[in-house]
C-alpha atoms as a PDB file:
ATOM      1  CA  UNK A   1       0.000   0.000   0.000  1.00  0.00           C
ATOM      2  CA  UNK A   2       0.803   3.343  -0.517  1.00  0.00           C
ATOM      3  CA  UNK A   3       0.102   6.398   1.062  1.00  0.00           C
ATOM      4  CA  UNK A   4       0.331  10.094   0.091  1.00  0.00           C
ATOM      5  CA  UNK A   5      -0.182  12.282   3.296  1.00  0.00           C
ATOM      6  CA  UNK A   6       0.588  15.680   1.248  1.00  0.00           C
ATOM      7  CA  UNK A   7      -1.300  16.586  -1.858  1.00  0.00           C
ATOM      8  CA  UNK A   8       0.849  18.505  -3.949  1.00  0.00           C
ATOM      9  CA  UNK A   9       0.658  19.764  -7.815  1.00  0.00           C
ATOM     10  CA  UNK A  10       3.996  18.203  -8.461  1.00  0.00           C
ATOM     11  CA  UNK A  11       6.059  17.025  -5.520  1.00  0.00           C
ATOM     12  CA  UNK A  12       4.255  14.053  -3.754  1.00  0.00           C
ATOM     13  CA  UNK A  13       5.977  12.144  -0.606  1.00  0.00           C
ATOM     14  CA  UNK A  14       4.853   9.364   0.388  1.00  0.00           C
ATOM     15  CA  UNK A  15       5.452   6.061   2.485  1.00  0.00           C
ATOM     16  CA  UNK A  16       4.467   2.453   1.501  1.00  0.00           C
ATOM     17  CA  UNK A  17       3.749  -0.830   3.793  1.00  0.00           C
ATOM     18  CA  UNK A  18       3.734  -3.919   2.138  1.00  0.00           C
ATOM     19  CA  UNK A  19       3.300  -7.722   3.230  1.00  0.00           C
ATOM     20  CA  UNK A  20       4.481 -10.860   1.160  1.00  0.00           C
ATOM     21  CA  UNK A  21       6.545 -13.629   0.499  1.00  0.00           C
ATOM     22  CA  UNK A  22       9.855 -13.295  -0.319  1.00  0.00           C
ATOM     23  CA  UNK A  23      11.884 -16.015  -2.890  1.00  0.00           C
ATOM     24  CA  UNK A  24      15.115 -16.983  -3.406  1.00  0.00           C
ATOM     25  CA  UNK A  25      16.292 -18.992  -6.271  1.00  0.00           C
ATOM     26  CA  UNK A  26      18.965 -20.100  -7.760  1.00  0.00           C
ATOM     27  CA  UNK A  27      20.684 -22.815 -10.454  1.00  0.00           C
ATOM     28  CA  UNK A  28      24.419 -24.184 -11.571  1.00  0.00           C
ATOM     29  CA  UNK A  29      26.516 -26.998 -13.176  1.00  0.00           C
ATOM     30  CA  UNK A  30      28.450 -29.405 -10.663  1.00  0.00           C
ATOM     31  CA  UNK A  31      32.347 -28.453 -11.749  1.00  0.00           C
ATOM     32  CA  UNK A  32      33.582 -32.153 -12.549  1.00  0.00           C
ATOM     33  CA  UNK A  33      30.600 -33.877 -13.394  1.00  0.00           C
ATOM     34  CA  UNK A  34      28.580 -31.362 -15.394  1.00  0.00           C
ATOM     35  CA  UNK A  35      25.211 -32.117 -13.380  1.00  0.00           C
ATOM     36  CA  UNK A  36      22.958 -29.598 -12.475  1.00  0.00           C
ATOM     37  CA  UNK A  37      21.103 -28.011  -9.289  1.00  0.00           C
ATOM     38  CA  UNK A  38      18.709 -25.528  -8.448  1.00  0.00           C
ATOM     39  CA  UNK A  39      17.134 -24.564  -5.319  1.00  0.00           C
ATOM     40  CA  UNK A  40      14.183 -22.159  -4.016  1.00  0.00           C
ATOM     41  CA  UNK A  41      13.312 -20.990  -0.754  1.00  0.00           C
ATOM     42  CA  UNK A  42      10.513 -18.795  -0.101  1.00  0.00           C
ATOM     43  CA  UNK A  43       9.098 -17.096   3.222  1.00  0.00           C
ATOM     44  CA  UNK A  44       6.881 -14.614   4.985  1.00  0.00           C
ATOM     45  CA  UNK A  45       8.117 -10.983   5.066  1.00  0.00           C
ATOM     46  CA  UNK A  46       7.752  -7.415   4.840  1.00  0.00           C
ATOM     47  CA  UNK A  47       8.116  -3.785   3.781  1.00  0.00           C
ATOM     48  CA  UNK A  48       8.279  -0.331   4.712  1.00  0.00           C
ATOM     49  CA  UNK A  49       9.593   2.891   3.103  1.00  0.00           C
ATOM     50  CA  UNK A  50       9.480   6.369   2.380  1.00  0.00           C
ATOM     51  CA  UNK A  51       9.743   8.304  -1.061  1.00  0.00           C
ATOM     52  CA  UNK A  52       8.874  10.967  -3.078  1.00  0.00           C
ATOM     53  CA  UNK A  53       7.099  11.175  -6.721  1.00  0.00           C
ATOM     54  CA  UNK A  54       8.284  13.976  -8.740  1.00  0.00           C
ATOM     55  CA  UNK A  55       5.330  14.886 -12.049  1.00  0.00           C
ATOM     56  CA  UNK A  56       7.565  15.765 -14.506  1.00  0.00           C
ATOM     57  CA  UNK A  57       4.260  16.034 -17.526  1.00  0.00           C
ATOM     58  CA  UNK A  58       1.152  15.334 -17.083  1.00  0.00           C
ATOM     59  CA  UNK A  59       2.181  11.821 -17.965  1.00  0.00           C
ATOM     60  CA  UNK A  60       5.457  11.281 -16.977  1.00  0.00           C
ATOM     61  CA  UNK A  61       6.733  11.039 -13.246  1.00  0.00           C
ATOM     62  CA  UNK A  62       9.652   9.658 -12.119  1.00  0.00           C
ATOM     63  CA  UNK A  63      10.205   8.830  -8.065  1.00  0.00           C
ATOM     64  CA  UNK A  64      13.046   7.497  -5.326  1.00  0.00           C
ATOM     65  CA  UNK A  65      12.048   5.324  -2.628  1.00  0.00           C
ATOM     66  CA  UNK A  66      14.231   4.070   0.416  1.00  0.00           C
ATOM     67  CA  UNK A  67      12.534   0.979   1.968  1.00  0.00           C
ATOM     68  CA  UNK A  68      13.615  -2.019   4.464  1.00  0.00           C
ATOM     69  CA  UNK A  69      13.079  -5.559   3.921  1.00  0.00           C
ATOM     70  CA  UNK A  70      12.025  -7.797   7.448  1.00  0.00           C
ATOM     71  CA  UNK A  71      11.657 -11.531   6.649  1.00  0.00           C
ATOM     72  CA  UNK A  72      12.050 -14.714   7.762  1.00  0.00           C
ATOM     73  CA  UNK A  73      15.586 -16.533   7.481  1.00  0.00           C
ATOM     74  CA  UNK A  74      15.835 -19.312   4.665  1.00  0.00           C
ATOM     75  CA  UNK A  75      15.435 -22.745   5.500  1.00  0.00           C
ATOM     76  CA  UNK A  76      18.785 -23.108   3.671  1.00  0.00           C
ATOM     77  CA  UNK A  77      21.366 -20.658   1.772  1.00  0.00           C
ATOM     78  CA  UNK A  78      19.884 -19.137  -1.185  1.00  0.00           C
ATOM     79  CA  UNK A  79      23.260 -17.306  -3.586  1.00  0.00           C
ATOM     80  CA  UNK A  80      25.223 -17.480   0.165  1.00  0.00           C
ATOM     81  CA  UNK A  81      22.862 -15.963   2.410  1.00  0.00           C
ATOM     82  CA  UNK A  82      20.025 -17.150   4.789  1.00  0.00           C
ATOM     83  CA  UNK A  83      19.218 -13.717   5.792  1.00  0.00           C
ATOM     84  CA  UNK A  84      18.422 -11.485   3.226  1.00  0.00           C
ATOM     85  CA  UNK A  85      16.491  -8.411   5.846  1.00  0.00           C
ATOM     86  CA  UNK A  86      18.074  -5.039   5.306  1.00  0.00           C
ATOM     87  CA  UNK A  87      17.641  -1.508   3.092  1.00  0.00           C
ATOM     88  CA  UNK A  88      17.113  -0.793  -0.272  1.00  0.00           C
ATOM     89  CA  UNK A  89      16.966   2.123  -2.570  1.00  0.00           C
ATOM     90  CA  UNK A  90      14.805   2.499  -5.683  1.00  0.00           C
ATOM     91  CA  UNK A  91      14.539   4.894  -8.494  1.00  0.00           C
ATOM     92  CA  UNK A  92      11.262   4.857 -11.068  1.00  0.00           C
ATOM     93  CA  UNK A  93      10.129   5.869 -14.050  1.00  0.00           C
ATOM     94  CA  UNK A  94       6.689   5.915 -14.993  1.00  0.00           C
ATOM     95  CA  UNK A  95       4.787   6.926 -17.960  1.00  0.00           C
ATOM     96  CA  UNK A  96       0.554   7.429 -17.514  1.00  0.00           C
ATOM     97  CA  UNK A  97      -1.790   6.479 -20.106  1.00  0.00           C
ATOM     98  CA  UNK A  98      -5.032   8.171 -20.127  1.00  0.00           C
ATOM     99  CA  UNK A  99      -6.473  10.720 -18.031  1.00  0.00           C
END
């Protein structure tokens, strides 16, 4: 969810809240034998961040969003890691059809 607590003509904060599952997955070749694995992991987690939407046109806007990730540890190691909770930044570009 997300939630814009200022209206504004052009500059529009905002923070977000979301809850979902989180999945980890990955695949290789054995070195000597040329076999292959893959594995996936997936568990409960969360979201929450803060950003701000900038309207550049009346159809184009482009944002930056710093959020943190909460979830549960994988079962097993998923590209080295079981624990995958921390920040992360986004940037966005977004074109509107319509009205």
């Amino acid at each position: 969810a997300r939630w814009y607590p200022l209206a504004g003509d052009r500059w529009r904060p905002f923070a977000t809240l979301a809850v979902g599952t989180f999945e980890g997955r990955e695949k290789g070749v054995q070195l000597f034998d040329g076999g292959t694995w893959r594995q996936s992991e997936r568990r409960l987690g969360s979201q929450g961040g803060l950003g701000l939407d900038a309207d550049l046109s009346g159809a184009v806007t482009v944002g930056a969003q710093v959020a943190y990730n909460w979830m549960q540890r994988f079962g097993e190691a998923v590209g080295g890691r079981r624990d995958y909770n921390g920040a992360e930044f986004r940037l966005a570009a977004s074109w509107r059809f319509g009205g």
